[in-house]
Protein backbone atom coordinates (compact mmCIF):
# COMPACT_ATOMS: atom_id res chain seq x y z
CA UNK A 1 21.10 -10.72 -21.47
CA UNK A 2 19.88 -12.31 -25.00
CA UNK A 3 21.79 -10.50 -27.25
CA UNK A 4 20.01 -12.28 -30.82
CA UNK A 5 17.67 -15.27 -31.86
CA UNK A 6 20.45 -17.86 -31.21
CA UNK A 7 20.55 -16.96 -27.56
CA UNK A 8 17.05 -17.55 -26.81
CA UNK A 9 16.07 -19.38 -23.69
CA UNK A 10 14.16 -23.05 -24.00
CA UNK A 11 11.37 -24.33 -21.92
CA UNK A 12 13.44 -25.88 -19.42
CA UNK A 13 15.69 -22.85 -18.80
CA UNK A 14 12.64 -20.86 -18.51
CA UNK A 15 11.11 -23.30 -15.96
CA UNK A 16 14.21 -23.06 -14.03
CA UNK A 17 14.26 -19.24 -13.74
CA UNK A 18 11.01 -19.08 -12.88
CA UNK A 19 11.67 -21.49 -9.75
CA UNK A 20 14.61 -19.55 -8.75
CA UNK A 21 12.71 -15.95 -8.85
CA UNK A 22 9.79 -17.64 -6.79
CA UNK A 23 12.32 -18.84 -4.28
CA UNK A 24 13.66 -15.36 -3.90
CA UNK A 25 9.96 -14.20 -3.33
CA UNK A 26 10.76 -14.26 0.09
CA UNK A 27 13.14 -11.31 2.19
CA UNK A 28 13.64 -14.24 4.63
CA UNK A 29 15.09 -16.15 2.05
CA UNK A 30 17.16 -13.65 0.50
CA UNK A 31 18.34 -12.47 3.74
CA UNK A 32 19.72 -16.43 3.89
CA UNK A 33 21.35 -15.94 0.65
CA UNK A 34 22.95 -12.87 2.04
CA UNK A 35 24.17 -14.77 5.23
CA UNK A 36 25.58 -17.75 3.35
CA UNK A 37 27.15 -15.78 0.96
CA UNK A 38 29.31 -14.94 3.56
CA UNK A 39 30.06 -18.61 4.21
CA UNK A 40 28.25 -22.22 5.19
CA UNK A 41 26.19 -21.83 8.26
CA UNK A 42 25.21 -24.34 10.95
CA UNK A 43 21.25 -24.38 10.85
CA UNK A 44 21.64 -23.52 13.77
CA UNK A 45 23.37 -20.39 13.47
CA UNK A 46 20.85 -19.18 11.00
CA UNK A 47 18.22 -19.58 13.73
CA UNK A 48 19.88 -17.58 15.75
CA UNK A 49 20.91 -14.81 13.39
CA UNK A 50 17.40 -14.38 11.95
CA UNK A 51 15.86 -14.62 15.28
CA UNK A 52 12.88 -17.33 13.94
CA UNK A 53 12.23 -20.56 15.19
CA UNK A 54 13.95 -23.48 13.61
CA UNK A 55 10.88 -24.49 12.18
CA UNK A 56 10.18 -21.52 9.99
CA UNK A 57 14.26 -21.64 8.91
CA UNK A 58 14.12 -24.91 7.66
CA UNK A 59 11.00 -25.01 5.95
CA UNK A 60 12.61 -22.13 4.02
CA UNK A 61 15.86 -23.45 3.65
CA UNK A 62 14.04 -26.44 1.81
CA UNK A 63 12.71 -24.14 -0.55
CA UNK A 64 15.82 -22.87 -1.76
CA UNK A 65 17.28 -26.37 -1.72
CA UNK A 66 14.59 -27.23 -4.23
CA UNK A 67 15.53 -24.40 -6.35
CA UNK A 68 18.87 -25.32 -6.49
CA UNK A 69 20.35 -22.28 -4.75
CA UNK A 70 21.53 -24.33 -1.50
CA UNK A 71 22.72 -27.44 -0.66
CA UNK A 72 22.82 -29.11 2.79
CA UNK A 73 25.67 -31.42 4.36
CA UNK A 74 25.19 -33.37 7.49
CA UNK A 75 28.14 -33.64 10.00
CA UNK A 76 26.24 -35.68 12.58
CA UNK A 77 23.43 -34.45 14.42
CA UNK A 78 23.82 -31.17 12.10
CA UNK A 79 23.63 -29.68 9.07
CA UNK A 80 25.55 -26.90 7.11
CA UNK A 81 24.20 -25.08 4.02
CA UNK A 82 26.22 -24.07 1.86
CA UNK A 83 25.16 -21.27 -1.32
CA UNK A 84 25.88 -23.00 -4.52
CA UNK A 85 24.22 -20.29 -6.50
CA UNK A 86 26.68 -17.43 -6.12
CA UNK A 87 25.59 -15.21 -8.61
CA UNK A 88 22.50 -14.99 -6.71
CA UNK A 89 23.49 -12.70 -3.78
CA UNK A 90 24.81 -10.11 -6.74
CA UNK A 91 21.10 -10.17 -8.65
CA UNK A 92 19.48 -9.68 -5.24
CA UNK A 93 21.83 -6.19 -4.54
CA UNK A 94 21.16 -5.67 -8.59
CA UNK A 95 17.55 -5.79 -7.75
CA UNK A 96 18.03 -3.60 -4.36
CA UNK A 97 19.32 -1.25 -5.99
CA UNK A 98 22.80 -0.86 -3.90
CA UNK A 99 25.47 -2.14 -6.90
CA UNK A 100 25.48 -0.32 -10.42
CA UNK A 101 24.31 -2.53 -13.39
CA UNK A 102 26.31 -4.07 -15.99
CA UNK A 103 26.55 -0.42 -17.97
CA UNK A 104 26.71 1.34 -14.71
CA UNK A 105 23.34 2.04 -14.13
CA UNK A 106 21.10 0.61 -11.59
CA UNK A 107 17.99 0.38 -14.05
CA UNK A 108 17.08 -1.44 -16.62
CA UNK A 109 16.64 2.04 -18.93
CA UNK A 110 20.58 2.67 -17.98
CA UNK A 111 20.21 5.99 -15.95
CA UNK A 112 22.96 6.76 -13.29
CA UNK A 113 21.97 6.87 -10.03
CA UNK A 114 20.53 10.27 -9.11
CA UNK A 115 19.69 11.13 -12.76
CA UNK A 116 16.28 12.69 -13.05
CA UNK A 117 12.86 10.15 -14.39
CA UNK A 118 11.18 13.58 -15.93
CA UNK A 119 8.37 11.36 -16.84
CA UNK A 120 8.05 10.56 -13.35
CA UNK A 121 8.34 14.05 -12.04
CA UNK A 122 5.34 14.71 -14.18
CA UNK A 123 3.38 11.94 -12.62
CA UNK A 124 4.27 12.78 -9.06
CA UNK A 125 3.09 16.81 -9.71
CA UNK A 126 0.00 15.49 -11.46
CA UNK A 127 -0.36 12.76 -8.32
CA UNK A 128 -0.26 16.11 -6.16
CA UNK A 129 -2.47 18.07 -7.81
CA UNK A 130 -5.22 15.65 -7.94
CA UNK A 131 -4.46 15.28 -3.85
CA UNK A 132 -5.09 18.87 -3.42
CA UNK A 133 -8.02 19.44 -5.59
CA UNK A 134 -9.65 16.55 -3.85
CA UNK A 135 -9.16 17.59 -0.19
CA UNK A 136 -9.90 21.22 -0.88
CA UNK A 137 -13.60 19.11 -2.87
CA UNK A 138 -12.76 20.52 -6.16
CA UNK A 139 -14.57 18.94 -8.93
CA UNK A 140 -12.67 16.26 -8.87
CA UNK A 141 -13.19 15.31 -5.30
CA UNK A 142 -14.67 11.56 -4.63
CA UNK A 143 -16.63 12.86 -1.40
CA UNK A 144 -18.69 14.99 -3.69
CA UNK A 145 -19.39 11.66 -5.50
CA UNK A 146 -21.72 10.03 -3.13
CA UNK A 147 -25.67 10.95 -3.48
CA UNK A 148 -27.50 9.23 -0.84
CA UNK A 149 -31.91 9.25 -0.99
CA UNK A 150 -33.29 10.63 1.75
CA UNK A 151 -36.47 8.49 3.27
CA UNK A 152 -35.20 5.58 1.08
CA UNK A 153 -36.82 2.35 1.17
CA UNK A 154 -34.16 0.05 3.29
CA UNK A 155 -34.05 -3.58 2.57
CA UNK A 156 -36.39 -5.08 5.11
CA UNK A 157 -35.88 -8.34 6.92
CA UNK A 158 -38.37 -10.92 5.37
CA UNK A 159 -41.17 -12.20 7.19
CA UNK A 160 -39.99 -15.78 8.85
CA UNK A 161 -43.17 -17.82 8.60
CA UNK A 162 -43.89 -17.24 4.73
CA UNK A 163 -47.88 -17.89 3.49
CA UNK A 164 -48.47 -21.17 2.49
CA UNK A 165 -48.66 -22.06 -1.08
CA UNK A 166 -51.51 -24.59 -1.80
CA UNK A 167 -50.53 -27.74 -3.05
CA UNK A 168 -47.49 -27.99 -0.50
CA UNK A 169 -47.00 -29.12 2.84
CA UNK A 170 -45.37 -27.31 5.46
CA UNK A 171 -41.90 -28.25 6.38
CA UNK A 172 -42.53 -28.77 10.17
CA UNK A 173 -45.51 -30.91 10.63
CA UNK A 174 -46.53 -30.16 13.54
């Protein structure tokens, strides 16, 4: 976290952070961070694990080779990927919610798990109101909303052969 003005981030770091959050724009791809946090993996083994076709895997695993998060070793006929971004698989469980932040939160605003968002207990009441008022057609209900004219004019189909305008010539001359 930037603590003061010394810290701040340049282009380049910035450039790389964005390519590492677009990588983990995928739950297929975090769910390969997961697995090789664990350990290197056989390609392989991946496959099988995820259940995807081979394909698919390594079309992804070249995406997070290109972010810098992987890297591959060939032993033959195969390759192993190892994770060489192991802070990753802890920002991913961060994110998920499922391990407390650095002050022991799992937010960004620093509540504790469980501790009650009144500002979003507000919002969900309000949410619920409006829901009710709107299937019981209250005056805020959008069916109420649509007016429709009766023995309106629809739109017509135009007429195919239009009148001739004089000065031009037809477009089929026969």
């Amino acid at each position: 976290m930037i603590q003061n003005k010394e810290e701040t981030l340049s282009k380049d770091d910035l450039s790389r952070a964005a390519t590492i959050i677009s990588a983990l724009n995928s739950p297929l791809r975090t769910q390969i961070i997961l697995m090789l946090a664990e350990g290197p993996l056989y390609v392989h083994q991946i496959v099988t694990s995820l259940d995807q076709s081979q394909p698919l895997v390594s079309q992804h695993l070249r995406v997070l080779k290109q972010a810098g998060i992987v890297a591959p070793t060939r032993k033959g006929k195969q390759v192993i990927y190892r994770l060489i971004r192991t802070d990753i698989p802890a920002l991913i469980s961060w994110v998920a919610g499922h391990n407390p932040g650095p002050d022991g939160g799992t937010e960004l605003s620093g509540r504790q798990p469980g501790e009650v968002d009144e500002l979003a207990d507000r919002r969900a009441k309000k949410e619920s109101s409006a829901e009710s008022t709107e299937a019981s057609g209250g005056e805020n209900a959008l069916g109420a909303a649509a007016i429709v004219r009766p023995h309106a004019v629809m739109d017509t189909i135009p007429n195919p052969s239009p009148r001739p305008v004089p000065g031009m010539s037809p477009m089929d001359p026969s």
